[in-house]
Protein backbone atom coordinates (compact mmCIF):
# COMPACT_ATOMS: atom_id res chain seq x y z
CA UNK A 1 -31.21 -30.95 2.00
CA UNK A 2 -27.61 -31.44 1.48
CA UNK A 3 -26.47 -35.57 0.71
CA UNK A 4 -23.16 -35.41 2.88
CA UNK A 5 -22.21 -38.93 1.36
CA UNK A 6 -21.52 -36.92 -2.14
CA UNK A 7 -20.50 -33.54 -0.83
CA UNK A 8 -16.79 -33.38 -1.44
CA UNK A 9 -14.31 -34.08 0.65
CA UNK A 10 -13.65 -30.50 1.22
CA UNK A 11 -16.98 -29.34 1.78
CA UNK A 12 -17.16 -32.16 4.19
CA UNK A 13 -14.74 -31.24 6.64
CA UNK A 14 -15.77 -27.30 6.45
CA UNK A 15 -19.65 -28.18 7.48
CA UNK A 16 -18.37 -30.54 9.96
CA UNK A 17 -15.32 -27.90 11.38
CA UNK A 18 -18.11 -25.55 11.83
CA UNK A 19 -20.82 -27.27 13.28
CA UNK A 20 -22.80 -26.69 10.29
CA UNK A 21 -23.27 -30.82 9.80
CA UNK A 22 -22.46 -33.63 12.57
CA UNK A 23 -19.55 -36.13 11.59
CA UNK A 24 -22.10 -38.98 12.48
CA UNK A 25 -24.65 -37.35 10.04
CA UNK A 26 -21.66 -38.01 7.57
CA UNK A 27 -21.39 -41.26 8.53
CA UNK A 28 -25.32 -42.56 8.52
CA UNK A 29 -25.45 -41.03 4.91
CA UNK A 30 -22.39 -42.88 3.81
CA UNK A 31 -23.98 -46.11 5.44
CA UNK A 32 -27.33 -45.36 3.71
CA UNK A 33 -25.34 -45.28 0.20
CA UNK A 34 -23.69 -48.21 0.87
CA UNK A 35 -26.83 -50.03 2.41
CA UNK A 36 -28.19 -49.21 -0.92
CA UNK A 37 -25.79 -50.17 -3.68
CA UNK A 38 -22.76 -52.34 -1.72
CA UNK A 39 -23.94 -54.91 -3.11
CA UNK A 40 -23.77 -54.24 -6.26
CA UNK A 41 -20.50 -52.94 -6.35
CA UNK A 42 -18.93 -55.17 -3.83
CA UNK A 43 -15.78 -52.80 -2.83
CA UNK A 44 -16.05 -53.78 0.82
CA UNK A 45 -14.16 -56.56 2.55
CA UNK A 46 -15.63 -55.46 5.43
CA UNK A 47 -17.74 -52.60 6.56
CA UNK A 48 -16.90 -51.60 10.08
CA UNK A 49 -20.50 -49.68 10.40
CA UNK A 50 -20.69 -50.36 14.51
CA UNK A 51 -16.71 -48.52 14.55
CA UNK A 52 -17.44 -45.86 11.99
CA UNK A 53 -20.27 -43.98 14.25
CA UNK A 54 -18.19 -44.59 17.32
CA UNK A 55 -15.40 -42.55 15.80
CA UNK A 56 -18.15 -40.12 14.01
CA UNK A 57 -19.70 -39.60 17.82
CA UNK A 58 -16.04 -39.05 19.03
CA UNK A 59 -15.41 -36.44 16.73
CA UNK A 60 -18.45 -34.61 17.18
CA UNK A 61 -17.85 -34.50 20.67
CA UNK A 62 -14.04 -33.07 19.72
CA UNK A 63 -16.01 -30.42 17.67
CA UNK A 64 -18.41 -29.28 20.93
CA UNK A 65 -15.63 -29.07 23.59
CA UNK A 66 -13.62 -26.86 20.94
CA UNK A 67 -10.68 -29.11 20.23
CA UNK A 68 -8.06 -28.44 17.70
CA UNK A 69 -9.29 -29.77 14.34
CA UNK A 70 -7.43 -31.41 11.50
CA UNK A 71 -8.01 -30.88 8.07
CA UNK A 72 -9.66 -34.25 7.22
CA UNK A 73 -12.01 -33.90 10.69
CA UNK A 74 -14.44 -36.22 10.26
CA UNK A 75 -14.78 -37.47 7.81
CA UNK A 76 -15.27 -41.31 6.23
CA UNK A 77 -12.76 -42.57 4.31
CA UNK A 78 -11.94 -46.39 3.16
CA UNK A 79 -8.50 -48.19 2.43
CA UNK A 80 -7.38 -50.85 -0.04
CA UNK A 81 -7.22 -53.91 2.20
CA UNK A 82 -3.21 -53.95 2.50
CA UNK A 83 -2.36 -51.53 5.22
CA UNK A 84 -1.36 -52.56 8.85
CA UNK A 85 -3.85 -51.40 11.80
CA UNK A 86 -2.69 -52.12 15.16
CA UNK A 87 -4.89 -54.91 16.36
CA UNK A 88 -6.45 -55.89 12.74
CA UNK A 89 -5.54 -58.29 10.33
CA UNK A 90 -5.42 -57.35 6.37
CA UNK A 91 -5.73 -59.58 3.92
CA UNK A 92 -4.31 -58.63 1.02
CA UNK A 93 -6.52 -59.86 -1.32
CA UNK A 94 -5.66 -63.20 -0.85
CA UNK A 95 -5.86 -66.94 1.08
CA UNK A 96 -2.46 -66.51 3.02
CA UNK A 97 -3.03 -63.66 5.17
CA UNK A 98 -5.81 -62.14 7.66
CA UNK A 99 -5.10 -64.25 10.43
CA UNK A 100 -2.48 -62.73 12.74
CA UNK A 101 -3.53 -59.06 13.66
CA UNK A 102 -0.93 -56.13 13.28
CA UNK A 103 0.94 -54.93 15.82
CA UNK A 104 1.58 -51.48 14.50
CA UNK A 105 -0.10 -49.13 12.49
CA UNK A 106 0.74 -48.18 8.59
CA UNK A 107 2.25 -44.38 8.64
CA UNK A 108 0.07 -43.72 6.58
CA UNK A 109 -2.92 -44.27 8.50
CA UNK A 110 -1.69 -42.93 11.10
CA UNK A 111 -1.16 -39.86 9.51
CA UNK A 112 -4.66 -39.95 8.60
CA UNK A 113 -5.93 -40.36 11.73
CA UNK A 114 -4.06 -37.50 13.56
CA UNK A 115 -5.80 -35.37 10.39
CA UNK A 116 -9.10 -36.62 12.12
CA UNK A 117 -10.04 -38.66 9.21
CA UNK A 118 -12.69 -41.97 9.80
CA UNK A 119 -12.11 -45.07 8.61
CA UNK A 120 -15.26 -46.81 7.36
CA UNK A 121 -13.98 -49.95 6.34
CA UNK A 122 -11.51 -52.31 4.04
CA UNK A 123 -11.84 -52.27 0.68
CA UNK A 124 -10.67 -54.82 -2.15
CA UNK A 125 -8.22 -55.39 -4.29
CA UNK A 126 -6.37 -57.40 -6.57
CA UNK A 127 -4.51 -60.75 -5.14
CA UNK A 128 -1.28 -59.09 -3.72
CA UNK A 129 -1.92 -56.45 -5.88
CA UNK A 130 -0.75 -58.56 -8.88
CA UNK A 131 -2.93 -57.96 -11.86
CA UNK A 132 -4.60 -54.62 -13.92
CA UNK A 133 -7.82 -55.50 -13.99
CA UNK A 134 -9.46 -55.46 -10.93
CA UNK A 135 -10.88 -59.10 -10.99
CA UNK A 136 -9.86 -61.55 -7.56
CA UNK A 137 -11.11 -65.03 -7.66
CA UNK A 138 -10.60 -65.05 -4.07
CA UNK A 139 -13.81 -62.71 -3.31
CA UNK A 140 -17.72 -63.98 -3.78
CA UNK A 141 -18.34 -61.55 -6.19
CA UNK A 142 -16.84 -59.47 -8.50
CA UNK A 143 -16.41 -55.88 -7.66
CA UNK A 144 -17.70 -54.03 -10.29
CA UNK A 145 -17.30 -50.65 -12.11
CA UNK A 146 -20.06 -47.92 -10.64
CA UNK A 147 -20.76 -46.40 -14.26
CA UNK A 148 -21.28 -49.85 -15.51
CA UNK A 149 -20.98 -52.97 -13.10
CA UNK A 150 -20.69 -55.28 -16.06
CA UNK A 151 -17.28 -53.68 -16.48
CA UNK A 152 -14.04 -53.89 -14.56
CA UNK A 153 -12.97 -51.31 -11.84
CA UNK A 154 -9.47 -51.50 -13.05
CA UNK A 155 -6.36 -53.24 -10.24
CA UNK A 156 -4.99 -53.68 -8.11
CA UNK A 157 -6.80 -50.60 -5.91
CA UNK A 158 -10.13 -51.84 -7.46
CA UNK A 159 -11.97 -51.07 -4.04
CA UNK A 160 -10.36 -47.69 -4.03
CA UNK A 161 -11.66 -46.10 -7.34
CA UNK A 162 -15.22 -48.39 -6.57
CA UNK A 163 -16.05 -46.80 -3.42
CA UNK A 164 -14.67 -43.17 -4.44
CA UNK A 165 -16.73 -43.24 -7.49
CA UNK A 166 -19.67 -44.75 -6.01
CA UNK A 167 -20.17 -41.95 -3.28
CA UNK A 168 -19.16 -44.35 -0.44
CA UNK A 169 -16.46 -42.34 1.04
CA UNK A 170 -15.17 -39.25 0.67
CA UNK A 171 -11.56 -40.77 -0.39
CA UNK A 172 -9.43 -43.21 -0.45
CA UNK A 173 -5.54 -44.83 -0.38
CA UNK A 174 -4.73 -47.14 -2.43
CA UNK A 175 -0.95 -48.19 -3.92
CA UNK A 176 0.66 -47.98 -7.76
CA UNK A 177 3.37 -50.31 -8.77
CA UNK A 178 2.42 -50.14 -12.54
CA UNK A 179 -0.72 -48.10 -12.48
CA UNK A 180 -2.56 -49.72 -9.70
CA UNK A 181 -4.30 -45.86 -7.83
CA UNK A 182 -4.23 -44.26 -11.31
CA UNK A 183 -5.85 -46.65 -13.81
CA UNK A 184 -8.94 -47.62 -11.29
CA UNK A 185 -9.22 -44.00 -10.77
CA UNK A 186 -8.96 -43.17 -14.62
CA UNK A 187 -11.71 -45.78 -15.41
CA UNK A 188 -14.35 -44.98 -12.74
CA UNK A 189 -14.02 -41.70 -13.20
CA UNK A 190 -11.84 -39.97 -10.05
CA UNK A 191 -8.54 -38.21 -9.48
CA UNK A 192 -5.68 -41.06 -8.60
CA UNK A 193 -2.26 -39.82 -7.66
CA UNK A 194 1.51 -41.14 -8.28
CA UNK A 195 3.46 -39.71 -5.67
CA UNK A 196 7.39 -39.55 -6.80
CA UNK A 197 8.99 -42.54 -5.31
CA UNK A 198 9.76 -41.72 -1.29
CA UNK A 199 7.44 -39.51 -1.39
CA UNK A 200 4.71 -41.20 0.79
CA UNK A 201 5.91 -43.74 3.38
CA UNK A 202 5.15 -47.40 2.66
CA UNK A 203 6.06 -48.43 6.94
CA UNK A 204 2.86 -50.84 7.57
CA UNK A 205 1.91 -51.10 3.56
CA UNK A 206 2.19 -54.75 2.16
CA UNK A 207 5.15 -54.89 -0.03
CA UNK A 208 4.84 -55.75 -3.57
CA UNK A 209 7.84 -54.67 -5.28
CA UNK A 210 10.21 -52.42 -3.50
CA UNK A 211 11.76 -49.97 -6.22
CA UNK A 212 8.31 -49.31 -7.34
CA UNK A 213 5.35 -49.83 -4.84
CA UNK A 214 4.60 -46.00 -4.58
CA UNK A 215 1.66 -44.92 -1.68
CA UNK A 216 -0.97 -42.81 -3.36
CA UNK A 217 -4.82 -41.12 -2.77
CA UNK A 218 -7.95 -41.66 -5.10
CA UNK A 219 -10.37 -38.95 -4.53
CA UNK A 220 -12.98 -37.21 -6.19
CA UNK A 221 -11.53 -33.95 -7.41
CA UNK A 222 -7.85 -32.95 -7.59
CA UNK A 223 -8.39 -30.20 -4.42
CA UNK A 224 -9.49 -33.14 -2.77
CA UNK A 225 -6.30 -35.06 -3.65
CA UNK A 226 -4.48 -32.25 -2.83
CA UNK A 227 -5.79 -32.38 0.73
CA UNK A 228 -5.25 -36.00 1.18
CA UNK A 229 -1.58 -35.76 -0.32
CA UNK A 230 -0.05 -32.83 1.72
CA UNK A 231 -1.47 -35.17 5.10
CA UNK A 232 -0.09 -38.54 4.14
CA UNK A 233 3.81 -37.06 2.72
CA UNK A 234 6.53 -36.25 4.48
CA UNK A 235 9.59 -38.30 5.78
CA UNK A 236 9.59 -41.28 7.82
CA UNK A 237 12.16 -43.02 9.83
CA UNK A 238 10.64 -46.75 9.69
CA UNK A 239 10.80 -47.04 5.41
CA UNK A 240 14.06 -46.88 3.91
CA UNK A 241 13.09 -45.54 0.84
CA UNK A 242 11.83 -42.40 2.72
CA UNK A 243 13.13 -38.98 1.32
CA UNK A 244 13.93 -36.64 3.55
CA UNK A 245 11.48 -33.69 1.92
CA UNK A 246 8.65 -32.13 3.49
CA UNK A 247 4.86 -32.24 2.23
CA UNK A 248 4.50 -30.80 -0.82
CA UNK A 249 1.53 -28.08 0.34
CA UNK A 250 -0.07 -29.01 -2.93
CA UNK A 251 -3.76 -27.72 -1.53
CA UNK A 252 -1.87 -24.33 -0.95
CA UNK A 253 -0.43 -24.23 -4.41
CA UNK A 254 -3.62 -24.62 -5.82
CA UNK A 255 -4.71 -20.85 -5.60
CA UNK A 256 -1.09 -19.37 -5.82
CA UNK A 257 -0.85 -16.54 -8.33
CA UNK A 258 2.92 -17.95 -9.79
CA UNK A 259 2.84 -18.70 -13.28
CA UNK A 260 0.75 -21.85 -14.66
CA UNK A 261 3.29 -24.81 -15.57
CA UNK A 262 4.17 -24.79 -19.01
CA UNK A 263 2.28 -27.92 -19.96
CA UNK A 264 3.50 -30.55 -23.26
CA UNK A 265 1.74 -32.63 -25.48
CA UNK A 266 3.41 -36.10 -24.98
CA UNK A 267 4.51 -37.58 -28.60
CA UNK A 268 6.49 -41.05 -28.60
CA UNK A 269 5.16 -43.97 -26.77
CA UNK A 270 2.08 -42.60 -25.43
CA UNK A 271 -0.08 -42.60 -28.42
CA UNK A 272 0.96 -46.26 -29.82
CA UNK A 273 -2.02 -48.65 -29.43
CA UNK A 274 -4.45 -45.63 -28.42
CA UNK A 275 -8.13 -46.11 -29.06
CA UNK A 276 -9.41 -43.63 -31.42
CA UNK A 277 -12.38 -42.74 -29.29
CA UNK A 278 -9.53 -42.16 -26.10
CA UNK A 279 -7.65 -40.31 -28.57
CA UNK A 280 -10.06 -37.92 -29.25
CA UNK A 281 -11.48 -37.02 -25.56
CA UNK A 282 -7.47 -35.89 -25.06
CA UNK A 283 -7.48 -33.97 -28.07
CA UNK A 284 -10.85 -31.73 -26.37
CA UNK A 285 -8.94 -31.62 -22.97
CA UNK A 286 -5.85 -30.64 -24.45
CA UNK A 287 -8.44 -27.83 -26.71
CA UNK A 288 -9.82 -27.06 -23.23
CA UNK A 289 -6.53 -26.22 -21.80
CA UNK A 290 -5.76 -24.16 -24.93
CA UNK A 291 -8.47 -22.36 -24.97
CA UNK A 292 -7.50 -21.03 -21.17
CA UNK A 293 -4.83 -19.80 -22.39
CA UNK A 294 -2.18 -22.62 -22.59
CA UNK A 295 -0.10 -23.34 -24.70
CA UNK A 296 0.36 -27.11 -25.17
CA UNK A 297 3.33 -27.58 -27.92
CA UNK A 298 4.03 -31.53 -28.96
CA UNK A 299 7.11 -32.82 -27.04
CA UNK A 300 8.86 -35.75 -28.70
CA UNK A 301 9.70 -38.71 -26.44
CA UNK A 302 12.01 -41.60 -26.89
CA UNK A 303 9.57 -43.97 -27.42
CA UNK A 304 12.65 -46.68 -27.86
CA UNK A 305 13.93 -45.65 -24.48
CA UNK A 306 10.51 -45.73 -23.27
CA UNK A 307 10.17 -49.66 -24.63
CA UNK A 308 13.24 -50.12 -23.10
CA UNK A 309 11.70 -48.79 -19.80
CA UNK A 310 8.32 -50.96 -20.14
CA UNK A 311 10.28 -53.84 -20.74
CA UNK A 312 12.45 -53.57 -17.52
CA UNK A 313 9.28 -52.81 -15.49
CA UNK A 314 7.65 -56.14 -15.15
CA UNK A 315 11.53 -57.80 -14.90
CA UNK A 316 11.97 -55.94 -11.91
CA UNK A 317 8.32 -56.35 -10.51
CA UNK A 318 8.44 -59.36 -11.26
CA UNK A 319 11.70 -60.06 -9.25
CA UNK A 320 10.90 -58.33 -6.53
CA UNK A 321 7.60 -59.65 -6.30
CA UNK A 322 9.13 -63.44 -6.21
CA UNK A 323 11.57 -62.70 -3.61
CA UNK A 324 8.53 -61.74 -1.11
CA UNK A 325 6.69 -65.01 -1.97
CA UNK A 326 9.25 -67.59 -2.22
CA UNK A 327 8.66 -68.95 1.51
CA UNK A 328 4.89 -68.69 1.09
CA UNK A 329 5.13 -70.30 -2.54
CA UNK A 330 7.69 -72.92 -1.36
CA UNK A 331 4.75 -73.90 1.73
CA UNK A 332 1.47 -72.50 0.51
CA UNK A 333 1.29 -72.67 -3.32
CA UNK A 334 -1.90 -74.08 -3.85
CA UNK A 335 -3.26 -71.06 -2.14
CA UNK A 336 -2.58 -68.67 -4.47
CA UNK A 337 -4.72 -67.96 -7.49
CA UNK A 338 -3.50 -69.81 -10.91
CA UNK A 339 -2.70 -66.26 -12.43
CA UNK A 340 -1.07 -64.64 -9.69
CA UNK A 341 0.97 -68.19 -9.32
CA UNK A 342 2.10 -67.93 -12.53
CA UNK A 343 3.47 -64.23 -12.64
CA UNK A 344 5.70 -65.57 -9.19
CA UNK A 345 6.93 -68.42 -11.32
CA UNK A 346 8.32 -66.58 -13.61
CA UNK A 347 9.99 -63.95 -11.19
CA UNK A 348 11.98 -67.10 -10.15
CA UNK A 349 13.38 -67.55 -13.50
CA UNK A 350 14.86 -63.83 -13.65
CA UNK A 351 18.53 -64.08 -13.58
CA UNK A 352 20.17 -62.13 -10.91
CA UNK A 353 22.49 -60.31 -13.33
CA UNK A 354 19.36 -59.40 -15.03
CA UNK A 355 17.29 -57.92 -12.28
CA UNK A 356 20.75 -55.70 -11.28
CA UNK A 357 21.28 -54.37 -14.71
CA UNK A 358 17.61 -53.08 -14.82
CA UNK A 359 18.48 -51.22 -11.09
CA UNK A 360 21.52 -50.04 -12.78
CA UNK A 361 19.77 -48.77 -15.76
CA UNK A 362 17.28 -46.91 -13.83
CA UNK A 363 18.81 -43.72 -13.32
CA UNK A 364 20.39 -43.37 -16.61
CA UNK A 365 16.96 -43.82 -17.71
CA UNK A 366 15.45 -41.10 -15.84
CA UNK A 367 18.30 -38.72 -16.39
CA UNK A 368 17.81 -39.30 -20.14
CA UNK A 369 14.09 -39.08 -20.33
CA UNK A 370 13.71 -35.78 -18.01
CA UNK A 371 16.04 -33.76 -20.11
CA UNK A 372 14.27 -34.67 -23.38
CA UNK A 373 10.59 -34.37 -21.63
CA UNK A 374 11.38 -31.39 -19.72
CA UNK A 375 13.58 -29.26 -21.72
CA UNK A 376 10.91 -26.82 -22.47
CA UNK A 377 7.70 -27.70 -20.61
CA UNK A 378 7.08 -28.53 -17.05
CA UNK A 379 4.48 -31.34 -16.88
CA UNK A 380 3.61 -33.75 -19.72
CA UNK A 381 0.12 -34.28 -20.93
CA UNK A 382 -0.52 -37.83 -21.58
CA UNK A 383 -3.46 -40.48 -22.30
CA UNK A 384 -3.87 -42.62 -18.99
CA UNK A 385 -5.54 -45.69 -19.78
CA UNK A 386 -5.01 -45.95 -23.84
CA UNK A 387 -8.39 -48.77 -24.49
CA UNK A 388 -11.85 -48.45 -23.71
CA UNK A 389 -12.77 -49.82 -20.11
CA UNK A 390 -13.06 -53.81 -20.78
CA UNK A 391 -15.74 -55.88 -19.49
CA UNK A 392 -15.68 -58.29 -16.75
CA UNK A 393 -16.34 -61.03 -18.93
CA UNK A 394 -13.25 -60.40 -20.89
CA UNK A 395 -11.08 -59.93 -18.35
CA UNK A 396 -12.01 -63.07 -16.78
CA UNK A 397 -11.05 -67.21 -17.48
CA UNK A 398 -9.05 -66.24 -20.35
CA UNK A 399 -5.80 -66.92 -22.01
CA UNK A 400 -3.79 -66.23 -25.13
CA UNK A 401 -1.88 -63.69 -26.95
CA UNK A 402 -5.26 -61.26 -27.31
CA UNK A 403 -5.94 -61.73 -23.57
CA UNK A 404 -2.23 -60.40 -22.60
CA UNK A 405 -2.23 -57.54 -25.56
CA UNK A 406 -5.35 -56.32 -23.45
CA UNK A 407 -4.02 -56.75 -20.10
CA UNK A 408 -1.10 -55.13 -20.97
CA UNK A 409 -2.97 -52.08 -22.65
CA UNK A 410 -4.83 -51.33 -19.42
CA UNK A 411 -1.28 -50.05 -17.70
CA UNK A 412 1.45 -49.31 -20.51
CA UNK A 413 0.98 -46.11 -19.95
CA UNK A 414 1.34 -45.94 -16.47
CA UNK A 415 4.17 -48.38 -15.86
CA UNK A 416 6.81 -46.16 -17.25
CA UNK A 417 6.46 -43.79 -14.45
CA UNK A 418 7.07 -46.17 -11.57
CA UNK A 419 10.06 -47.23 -13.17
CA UNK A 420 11.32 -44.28 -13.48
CA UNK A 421 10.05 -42.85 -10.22
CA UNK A 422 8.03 -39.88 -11.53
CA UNK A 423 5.15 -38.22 -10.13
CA UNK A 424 1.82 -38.91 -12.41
CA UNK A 425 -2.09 -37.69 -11.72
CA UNK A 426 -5.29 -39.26 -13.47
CA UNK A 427 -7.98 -36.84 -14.32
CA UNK A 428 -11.25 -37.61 -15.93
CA UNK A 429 -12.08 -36.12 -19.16
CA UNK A 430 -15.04 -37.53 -20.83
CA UNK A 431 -16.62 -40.92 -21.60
CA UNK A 432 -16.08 -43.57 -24.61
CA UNK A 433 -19.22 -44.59 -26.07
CA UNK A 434 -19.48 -47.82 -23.83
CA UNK A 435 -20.46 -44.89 -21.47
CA UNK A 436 -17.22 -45.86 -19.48
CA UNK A 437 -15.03 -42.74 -18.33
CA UNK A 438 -11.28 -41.83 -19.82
CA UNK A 439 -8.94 -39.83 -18.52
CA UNK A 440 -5.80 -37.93 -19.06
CA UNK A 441 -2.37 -38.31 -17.23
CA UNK A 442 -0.11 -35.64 -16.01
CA UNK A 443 3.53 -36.63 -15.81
CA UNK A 444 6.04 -34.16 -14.00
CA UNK A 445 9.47 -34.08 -12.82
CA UNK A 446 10.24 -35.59 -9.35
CA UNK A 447 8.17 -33.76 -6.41
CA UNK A 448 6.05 -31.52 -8.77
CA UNK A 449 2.78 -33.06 -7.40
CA UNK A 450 1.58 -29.28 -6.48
CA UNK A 451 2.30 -28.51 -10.16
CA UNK A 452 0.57 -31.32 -11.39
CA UNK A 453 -2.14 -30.76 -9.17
CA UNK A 454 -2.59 -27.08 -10.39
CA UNK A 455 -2.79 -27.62 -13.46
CA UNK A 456 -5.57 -30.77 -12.69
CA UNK A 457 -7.68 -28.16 -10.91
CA UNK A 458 -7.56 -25.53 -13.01
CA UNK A 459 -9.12 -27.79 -16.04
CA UNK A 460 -11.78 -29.23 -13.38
CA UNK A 461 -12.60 -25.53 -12.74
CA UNK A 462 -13.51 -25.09 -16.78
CA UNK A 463 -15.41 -28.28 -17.35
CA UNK A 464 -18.02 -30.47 -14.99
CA UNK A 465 -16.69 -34.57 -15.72
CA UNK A 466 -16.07 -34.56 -11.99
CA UNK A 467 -19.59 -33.75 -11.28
CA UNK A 468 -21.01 -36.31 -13.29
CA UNK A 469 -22.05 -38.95 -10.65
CA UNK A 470 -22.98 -42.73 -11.91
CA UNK A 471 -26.56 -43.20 -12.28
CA UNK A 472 -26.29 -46.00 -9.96
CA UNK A 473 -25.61 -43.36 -7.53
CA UNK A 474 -28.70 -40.53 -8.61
CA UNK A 475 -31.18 -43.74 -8.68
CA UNK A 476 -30.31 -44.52 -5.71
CA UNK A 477 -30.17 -41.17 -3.85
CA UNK A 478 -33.70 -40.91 -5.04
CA UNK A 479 -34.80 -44.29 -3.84
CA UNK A 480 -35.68 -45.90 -7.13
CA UNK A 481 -35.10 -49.46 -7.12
CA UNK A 482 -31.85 -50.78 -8.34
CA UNK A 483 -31.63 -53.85 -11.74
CA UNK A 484 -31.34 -57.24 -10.50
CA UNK A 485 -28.80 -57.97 -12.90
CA UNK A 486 -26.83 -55.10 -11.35
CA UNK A 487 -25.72 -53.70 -14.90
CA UNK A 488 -27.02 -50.28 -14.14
CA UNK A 489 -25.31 -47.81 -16.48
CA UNK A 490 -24.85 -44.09 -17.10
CA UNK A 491 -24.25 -41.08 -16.10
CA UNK A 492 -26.22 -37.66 -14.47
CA UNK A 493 -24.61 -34.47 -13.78
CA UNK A 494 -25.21 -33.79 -9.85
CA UNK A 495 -25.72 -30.25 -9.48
CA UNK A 496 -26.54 -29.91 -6.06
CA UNK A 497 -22.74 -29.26 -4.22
């Protein structure tokens, strides 16, 4: 008997399309899961259980009177807790907002929801989506990596890469400013994409820092993202920073018969600071891809333009981020957590010549690091996350320079691509010996998400990491009983699909 809560996403909407599965069968098995290991997790602001089976009866009903079907049909999905529903409040992670509902919805969503897709509920995240590591002092409890829950899930879409990972829902949005989809999804072990900048709409998504907040999906394999990518792109009136390009058709693209991008071995920047055990799972996915046939030649990066680029990231974020606050901060400033506080403060102290000389910089930048990165290759292969995933414990009530050298590591290699406004993908390759996951990044030129997501399918099609469920997951699907403590670890390969 099929387990609909960790049939993919795809699979999903194909049983339910055909009748072969109901949509509120779906549902009640991704309400079982989370019956049976929410809470030790703790992705979910709130679980909207009574609203997912309404919509799960409606569209089973749509499905029996023979109603045009969307792609996503159907199916449950969850959202980090910072997009705008008509009639709902969001809360953003934090003590300042959930009070006044919205009176529009996120495009986004919306787009979603003409796709058919459920929503099952509102997942957490980081305080304003300030801060790498997943932790919020604002929640009761710590949400908590799947593989491991004594480790973090990685910020600010913490929720996102939880509930993905955990077989809650079949996928998820969350947002990247530094790293924020792609570093939760590289550490619990899902697909996370970077769309270029414009790409996605951000109309109805809480602002963090405008020239880099970027709208993205976490799902469990890269067809998957594909899917949820080619629904949620495309130009939009309402946000500014719109570009006026259709959807990529990246789930088309996947089984074209053009030539394979010409993929490169990033070298500069990207391997400074990298954990030798990180290191080497690359070096086997890179040995994967060679052995299909690729050929994956070293490419040699400006790493000084790059530490130019990581420097001006956070001055900009940090700007930005200040100039969105300074009324609440000015009223309100004992509301917001000490860290997040602090980060605000120091936006204030950015001199204005400063923050314009970094916008000014920007495209320079870009121009400079795409002809070097791309004179010979198409898409850039790249460690994501370059440390082993941290505990919670040591991501938590601590300060100093060996605190910051951590927090930093968790997103220098993601950072550079916001700033520069480049489309990136995190795919899982392997484990460290912590039994965390690691991933790879793909980097492309602007709008090459359907090459970068070729080239992330064809590797999941010659190796099985993204069948390898958390064991959190297996013990529960069998009914065992789950630790206390919660610090359930490992892996087992579901075979079942």
């Amino acid at each position: 008997m099929t387990d609909w809560s960790r049939a993919t996403l795809v699979d999903t909407a194909a049983a339910i399309a055909s009748g072969r599965v109901r949509s509120r069968e779906v549902a009640e098995a991704c309400l079982d899961r989370a019956a049976r290991i929410g809470g030790q997790v703790n992705c979910f602001v709130e679980l909207d259980a009574a609203g997912l089976r309404a919509a799960a009866d409606d569209a089973d009903r749509a499905v029996a009177a023979g109603a045009p079907l969307g792609p996503l049909h159907g199916v449950p999905l969850a959202h980090k807790d910072m997009y705008d529903r008509k009639g709902r409040s969001s809360g953003c992670g934090s003590k300042l907002r959930g009070a006044v509902p919205a009176t529009t919805t996120a495009t986004a969503l919306a787009k979603l929801d003409a796709a058919g897709a459920l929503e099952m509920g509102r997942l957490t995240m980081v305080e304003f989506a300030m801060g790498p590591h997943g932790w919020n002092p604002n929640y009761s409890a710590p949400c908590s990596n799947p593989w491991n829950t004594a480790h973090i899930p990685c910020g600010s879409s913490s929720g996102s890469g939880v509930a993905v990972a955990a077989r809650l829902v079949h996928g998820s949005l969350g947002s990247d400013t530094g790293g924020s989809v792609r570093c939760p999804a590289a550490v619990t072990g899902v697909v996370g994409v970077l769309p270029t900048y414009g790409r996605v709409s951000r109309y109805g998504a809480m602002p963090m820092s405008f020239s880099l907040d970027c709208v993205g999906p976490l799902a469990r394999t890269a067809r998957e993202a594909a899917r949820l990518l080619d629904v949620i792109s495309g130009p939009d009136p309402r946000d500014a920073s719109s570009l006026d390009v259709p959807p990529p058709r990246a789930e088309a693209a996947l089984g074209s018969a053009a030539p394979l991008p010409r993929l490169g071995l990033a070298r500069g920047y990207f391997e400074e600071g990298l954990h030798p055990e990180v290191a080497a799972a690359l070096a086997e996915a890179v040995a994967v891809l060679e052995r299909a046939g690729h050929a994956v030649p070293e490419v040699a990066l400006d790493a000084a333009l790059l530490h130019q680029v990581a420097d001006l990231h956070p001055l900009v974020m940090k700007a930005e981020g200040a100039a969105n606050h300074m009324a609440d901060m000015r009223m309100r400033q004992e509301d917001y957590s000490f860290e997040v506080s602090q980060r605000l403060h120091a936006g204030f102290f950015i001199p204005a010549p400063d923050y314009i000389q970094a916008l000014k910089l920007r495209g320079a930048h870009l121009r400079a690091f795409a002809a070097r990165a791309f004179a010979t290759v198409d898409v850039l292969v790249a460690p994501c996350v370059a440390i082993p995933v941290p505990t919670i414990a040591e991501t938590t009530g601590h300060r100093g320079k060996a605190y910051l050298d951590m927090v930093v590591a968790l997103t220098r290699n993601t950072k550079v691509l916001n700033w520069l406004g480049l489309p990136g993908i995190s795919v899982p390759i392997g484990f460290t010996a912590n039994g965390l996951p690691v991933a790879m990044q793909l980097i492309g030129r602007p709008l090459a998400e359907a090459e970068l997501l070729r080239i992330a399918d064809r590797y999941q099609q010659l190796t099985g990491w993204h069948m390898l469920e958390p064991a959190l997951v297996m013990r529960s699907a069998r009914g065992e009983s789950i630790q206390a403590d919660g610090t359930t670890m490992g892996a087992e390969r579901r075979i079942d699909r």
